[in-house]
N, C-alpha and C. Protein backbone atom coordinates (compact mmCIF):
# COMPACT_ATOMS: atom_id res chain seq x y z
N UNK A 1 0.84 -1.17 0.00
CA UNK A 1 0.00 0.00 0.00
C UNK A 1 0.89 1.24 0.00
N UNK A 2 0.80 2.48 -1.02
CA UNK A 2 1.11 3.48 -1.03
C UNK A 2 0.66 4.53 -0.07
N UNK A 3 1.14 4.74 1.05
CA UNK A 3 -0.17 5.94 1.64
C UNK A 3 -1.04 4.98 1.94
N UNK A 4 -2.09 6.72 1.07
CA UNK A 4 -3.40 5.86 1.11
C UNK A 4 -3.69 4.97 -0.06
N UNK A 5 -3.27 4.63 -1.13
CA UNK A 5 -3.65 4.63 -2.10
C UNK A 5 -2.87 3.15 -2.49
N UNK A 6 -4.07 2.16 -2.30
CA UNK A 6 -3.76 1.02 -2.48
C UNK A 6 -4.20 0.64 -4.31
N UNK A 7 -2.63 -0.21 -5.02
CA UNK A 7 -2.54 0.07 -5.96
C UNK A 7 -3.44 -1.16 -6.55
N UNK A 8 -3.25 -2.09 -5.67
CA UNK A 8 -4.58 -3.46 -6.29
C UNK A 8 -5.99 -2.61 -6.09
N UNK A 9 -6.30 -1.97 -5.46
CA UNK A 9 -7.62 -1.69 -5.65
C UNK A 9 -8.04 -0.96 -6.84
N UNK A 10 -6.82 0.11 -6.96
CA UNK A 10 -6.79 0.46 -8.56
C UNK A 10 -6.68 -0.28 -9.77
N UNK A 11 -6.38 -1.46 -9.82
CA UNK A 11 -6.16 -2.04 -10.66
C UNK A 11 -7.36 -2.81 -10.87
N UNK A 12 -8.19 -2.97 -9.67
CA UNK A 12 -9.49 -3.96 -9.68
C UNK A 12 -10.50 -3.02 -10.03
N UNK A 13 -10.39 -1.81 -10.20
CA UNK A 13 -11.56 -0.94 -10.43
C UNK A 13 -11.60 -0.38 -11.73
N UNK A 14 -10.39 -0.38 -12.39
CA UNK A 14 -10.01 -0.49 -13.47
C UNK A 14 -10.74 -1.76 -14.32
N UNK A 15 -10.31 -3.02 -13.73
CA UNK A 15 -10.83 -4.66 -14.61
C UNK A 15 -12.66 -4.20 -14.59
N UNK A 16 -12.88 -3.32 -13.00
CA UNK A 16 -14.33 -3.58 -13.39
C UNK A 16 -15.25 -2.79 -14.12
N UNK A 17 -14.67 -1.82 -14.03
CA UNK A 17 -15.02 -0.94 -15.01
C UNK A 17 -15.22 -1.10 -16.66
N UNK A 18 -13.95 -1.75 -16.67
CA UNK A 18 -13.60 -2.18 -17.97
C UNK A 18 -15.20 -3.46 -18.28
N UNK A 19 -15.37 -3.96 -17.35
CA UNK A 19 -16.28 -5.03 -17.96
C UNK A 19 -17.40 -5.28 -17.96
N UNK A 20 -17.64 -3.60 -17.27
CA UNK A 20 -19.48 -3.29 -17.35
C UNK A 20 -19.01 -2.36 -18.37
N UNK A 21 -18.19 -1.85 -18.56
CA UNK A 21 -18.09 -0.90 -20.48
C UNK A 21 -18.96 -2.26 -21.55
N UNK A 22 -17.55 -3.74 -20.95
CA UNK A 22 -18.11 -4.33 -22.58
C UNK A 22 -19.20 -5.11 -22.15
N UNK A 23 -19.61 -5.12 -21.21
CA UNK A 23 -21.07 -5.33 -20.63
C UNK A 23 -22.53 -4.56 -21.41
N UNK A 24 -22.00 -3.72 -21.17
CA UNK A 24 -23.10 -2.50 -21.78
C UNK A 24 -22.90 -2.43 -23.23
N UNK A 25 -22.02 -2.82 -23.66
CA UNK A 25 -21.49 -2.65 -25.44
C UNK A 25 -22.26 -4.15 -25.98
N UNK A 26 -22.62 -5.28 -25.34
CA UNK A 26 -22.75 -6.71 -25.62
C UNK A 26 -24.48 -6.48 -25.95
N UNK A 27 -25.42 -5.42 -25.33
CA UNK A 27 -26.68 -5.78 -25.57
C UNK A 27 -27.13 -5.35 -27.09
N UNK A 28 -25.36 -4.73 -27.83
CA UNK A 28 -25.48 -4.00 -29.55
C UNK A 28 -25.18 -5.18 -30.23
N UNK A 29 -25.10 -6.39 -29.55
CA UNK A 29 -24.16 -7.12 -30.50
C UNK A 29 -24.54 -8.60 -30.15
N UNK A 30 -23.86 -9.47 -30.52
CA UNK A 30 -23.98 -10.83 -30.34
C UNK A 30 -23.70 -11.56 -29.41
N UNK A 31 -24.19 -12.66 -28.69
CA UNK A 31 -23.94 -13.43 -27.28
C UNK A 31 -21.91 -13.92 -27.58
N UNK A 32 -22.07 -14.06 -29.10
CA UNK A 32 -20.73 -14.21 -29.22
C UNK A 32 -19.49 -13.30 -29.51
N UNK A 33 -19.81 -12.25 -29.89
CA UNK A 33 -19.19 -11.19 -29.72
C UNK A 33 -18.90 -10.79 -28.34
N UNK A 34 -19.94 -10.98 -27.76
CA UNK A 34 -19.74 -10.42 -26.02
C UNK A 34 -18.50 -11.26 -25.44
N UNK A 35 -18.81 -12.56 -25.78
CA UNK A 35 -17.48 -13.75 -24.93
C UNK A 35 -16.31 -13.25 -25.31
N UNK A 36 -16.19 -13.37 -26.32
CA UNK A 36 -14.97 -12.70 -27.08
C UNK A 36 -14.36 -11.91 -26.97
N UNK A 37 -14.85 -10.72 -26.57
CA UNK A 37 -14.21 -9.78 -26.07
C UNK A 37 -14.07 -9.38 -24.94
N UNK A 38 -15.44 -9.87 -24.11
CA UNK A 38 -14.79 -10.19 -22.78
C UNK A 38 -13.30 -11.07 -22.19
N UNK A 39 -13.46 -12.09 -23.07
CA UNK A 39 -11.79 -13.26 -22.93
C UNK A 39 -10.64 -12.19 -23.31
N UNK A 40 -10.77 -11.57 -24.74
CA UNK A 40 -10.09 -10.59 -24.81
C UNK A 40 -9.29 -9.41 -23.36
N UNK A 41 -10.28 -8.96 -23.41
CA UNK A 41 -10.32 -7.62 -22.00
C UNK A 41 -9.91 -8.39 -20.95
N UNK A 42 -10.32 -9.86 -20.31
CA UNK A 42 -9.80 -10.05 -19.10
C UNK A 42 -8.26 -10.22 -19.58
N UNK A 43 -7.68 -11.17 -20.59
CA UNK A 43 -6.56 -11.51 -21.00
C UNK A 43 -5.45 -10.17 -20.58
N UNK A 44 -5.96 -9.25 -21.56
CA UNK A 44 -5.11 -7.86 -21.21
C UNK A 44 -4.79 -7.65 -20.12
N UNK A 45 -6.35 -7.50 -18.96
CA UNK A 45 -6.39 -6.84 -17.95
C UNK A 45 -5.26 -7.65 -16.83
N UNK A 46 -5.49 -8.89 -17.18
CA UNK A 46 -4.60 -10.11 -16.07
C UNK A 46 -2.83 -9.65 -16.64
N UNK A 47 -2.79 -9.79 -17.96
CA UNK A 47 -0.98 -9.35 -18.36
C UNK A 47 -0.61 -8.14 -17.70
N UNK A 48 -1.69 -6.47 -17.89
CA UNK A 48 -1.01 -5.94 -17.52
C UNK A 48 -0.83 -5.74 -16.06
N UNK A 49 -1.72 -6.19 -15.22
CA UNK A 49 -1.68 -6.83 -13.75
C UNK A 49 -0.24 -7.19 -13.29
N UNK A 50 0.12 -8.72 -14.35
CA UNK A 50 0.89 -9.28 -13.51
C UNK A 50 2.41 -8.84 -13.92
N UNK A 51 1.73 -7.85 -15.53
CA UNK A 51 3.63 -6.79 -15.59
C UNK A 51 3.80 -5.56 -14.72
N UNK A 52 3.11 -5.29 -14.10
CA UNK A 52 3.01 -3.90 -13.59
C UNK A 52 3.18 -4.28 -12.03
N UNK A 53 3.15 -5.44 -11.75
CA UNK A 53 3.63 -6.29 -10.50
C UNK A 53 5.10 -6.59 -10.82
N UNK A 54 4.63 -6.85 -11.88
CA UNK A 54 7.00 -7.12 -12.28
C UNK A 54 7.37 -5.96 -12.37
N UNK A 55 7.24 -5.07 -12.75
CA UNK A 55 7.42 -3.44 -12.80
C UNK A 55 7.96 -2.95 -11.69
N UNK A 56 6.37 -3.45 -10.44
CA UNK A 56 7.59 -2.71 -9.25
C UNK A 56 8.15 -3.42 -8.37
N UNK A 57 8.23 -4.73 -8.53
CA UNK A 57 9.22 -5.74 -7.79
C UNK A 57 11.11 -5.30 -8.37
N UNK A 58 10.57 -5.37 -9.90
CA UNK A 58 12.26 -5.32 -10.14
C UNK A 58 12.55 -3.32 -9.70
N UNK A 59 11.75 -2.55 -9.38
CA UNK A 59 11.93 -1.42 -9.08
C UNK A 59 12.39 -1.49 -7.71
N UNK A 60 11.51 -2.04 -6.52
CA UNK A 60 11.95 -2.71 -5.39
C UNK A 60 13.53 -3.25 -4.80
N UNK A 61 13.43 -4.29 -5.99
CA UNK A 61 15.22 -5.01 -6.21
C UNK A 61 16.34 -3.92 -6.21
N UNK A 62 15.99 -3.34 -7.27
CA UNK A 62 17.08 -1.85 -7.44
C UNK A 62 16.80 -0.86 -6.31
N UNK A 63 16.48 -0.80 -5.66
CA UNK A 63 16.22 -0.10 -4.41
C UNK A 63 16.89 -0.71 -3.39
N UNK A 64 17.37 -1.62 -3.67
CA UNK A 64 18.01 -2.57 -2.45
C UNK A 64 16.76 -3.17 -1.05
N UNK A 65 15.64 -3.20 -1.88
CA UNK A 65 14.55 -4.19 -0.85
C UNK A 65 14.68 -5.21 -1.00
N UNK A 66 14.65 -6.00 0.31
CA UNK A 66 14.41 -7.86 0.23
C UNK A 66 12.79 -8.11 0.18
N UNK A 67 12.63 -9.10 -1.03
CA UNK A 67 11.73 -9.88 -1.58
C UNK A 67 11.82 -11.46 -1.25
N UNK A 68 10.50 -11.40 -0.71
CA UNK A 68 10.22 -13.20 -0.77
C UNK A 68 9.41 -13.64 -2.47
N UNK A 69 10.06 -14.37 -2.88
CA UNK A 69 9.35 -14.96 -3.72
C UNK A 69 9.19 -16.22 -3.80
N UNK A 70 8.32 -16.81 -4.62
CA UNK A 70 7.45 -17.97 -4.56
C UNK A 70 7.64 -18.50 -5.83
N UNK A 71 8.45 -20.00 -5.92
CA UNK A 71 8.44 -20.79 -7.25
C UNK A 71 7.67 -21.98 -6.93
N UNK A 72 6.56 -22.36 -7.66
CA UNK A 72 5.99 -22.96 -7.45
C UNK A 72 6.43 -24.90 -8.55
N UNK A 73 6.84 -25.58 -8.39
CA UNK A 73 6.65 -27.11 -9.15
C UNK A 73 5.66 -27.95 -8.87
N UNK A 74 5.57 -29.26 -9.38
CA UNK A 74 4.52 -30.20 -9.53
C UNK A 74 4.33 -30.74 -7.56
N UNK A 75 3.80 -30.35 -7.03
CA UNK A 75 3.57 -31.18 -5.63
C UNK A 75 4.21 -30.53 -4.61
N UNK A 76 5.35 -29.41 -5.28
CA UNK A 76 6.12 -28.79 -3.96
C UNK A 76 5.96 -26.82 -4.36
N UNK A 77 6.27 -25.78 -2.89
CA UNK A 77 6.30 -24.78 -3.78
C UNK A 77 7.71 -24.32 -2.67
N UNK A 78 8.43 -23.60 -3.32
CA UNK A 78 9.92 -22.98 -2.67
C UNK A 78 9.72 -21.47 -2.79
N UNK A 79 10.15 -20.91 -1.67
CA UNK A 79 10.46 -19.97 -1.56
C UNK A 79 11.78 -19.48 -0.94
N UNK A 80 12.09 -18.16 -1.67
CA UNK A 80 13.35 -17.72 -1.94
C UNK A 80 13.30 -16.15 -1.39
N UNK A 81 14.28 -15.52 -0.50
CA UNK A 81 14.62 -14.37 -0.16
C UNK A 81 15.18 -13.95 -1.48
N UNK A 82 14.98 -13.10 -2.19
CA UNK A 82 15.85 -12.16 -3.22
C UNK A 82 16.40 -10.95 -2.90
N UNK A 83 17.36 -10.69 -2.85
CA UNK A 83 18.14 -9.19 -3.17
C UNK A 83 19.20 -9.11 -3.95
N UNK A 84 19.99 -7.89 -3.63
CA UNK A 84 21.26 -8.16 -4.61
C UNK A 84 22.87 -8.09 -3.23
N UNK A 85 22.09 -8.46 -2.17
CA UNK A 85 23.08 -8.94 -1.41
C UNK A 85 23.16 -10.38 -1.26
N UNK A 86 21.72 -11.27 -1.59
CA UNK A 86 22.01 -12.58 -1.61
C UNK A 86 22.64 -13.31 -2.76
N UNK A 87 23.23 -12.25 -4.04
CA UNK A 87 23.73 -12.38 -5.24
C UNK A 87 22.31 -12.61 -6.42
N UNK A 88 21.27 -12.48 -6.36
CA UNK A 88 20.26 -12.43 -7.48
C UNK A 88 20.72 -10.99 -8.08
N UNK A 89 20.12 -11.32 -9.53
CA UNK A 89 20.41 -10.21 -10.70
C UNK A 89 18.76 -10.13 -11.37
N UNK A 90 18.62 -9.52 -12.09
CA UNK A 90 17.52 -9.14 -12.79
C UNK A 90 18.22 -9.70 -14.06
N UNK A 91 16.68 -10.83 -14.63
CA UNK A 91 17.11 -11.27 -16.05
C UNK A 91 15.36 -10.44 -16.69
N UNK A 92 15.77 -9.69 -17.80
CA UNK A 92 14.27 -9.28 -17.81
C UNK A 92 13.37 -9.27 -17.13
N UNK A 93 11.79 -10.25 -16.99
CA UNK A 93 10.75 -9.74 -16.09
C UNK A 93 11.33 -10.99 -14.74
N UNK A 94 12.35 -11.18 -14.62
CA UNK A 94 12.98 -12.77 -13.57
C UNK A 94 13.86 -12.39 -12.96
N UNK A 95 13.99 -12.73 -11.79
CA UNK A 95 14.88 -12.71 -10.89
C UNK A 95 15.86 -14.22 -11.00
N UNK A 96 17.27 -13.54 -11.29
CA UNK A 96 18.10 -14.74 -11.32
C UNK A 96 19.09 -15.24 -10.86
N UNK A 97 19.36 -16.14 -10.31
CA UNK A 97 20.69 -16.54 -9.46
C UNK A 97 21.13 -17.88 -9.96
N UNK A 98 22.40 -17.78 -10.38
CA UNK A 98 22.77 -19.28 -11.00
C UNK A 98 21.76 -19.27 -12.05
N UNK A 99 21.60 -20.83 -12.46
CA UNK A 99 20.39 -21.02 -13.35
C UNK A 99 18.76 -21.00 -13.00
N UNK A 100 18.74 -20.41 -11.53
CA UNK A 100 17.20 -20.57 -11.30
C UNK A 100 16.80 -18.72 -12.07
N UNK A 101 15.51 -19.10 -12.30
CA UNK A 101 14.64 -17.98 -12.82
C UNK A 101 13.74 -18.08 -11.78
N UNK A 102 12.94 -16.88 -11.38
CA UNK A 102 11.76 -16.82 -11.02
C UNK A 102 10.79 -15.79 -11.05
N UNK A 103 9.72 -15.61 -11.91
CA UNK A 103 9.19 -14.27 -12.01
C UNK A 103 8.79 -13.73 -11.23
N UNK A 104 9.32 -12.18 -11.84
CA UNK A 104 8.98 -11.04 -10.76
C UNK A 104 8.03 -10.54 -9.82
N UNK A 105 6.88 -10.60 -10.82
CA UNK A 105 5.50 -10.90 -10.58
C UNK A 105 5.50 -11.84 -9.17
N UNK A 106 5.71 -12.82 -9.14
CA UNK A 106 5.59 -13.51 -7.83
C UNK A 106 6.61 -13.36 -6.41
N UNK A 107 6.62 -11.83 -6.23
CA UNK A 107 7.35 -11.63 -5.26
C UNK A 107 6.52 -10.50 -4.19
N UNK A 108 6.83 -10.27 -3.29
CA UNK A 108 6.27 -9.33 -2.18
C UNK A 108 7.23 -9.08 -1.64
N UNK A 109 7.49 -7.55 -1.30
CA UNK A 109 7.94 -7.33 -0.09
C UNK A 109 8.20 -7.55 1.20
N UNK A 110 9.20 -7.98 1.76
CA UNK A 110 9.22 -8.75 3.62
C UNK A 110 9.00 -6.92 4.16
């Protein structure tokens, strides 16, 4: 949370907004047109979600904040302290150390 100004809530008022727009646009048009572009609009709305979460994690990193992040595999999930004192680097939207990757997106602030 910023302040006051919590940035998931912006982002959720944004998705909903967005989907009483193509809500209200669907009674001009076809039951199938409506799906469609609803799948469309959420698709967007979820990418730019989970880049704009990588956005300010790797902004975070360069700030010198420690991040927990979360890699999840088949039956197990690991989690990892990141900074750039535990030797992780930024590989594009991933945090990397050695050969592990893990996206940015799945990190929080300790």
């Amino acid at each position: 949370m910023n302040g006051y100004i919590d940035i998931n809530m912006i982002k959720a008022s944004v998705l909903l907004f967005l989907a009483l727009a193509l809500y209200k646009m669907s009674f001009n048009s076809s039951r199938t047109n409506f799906l469609v572009k609803t799948m469309v609009v959420i698709m967007i709305a979820v990418n730019i979600y989970l880049y704009s979460d990588a956005l300010e994690n790797t902004q975070r990193f360069k700030d010198n904040k420690l991040l927990i992040c979360t890699n999840h595999s088949i039956g197990s999930k690991h989690i990892y302290l990141v900074s750039k004192n535990e030797g992780w680097e930024i590989y594009d939207s991933y945090f990397k150390k050695d050969s592990l990757l893990i996206e940015a997106y799945k990190c929080k602030e300790k």
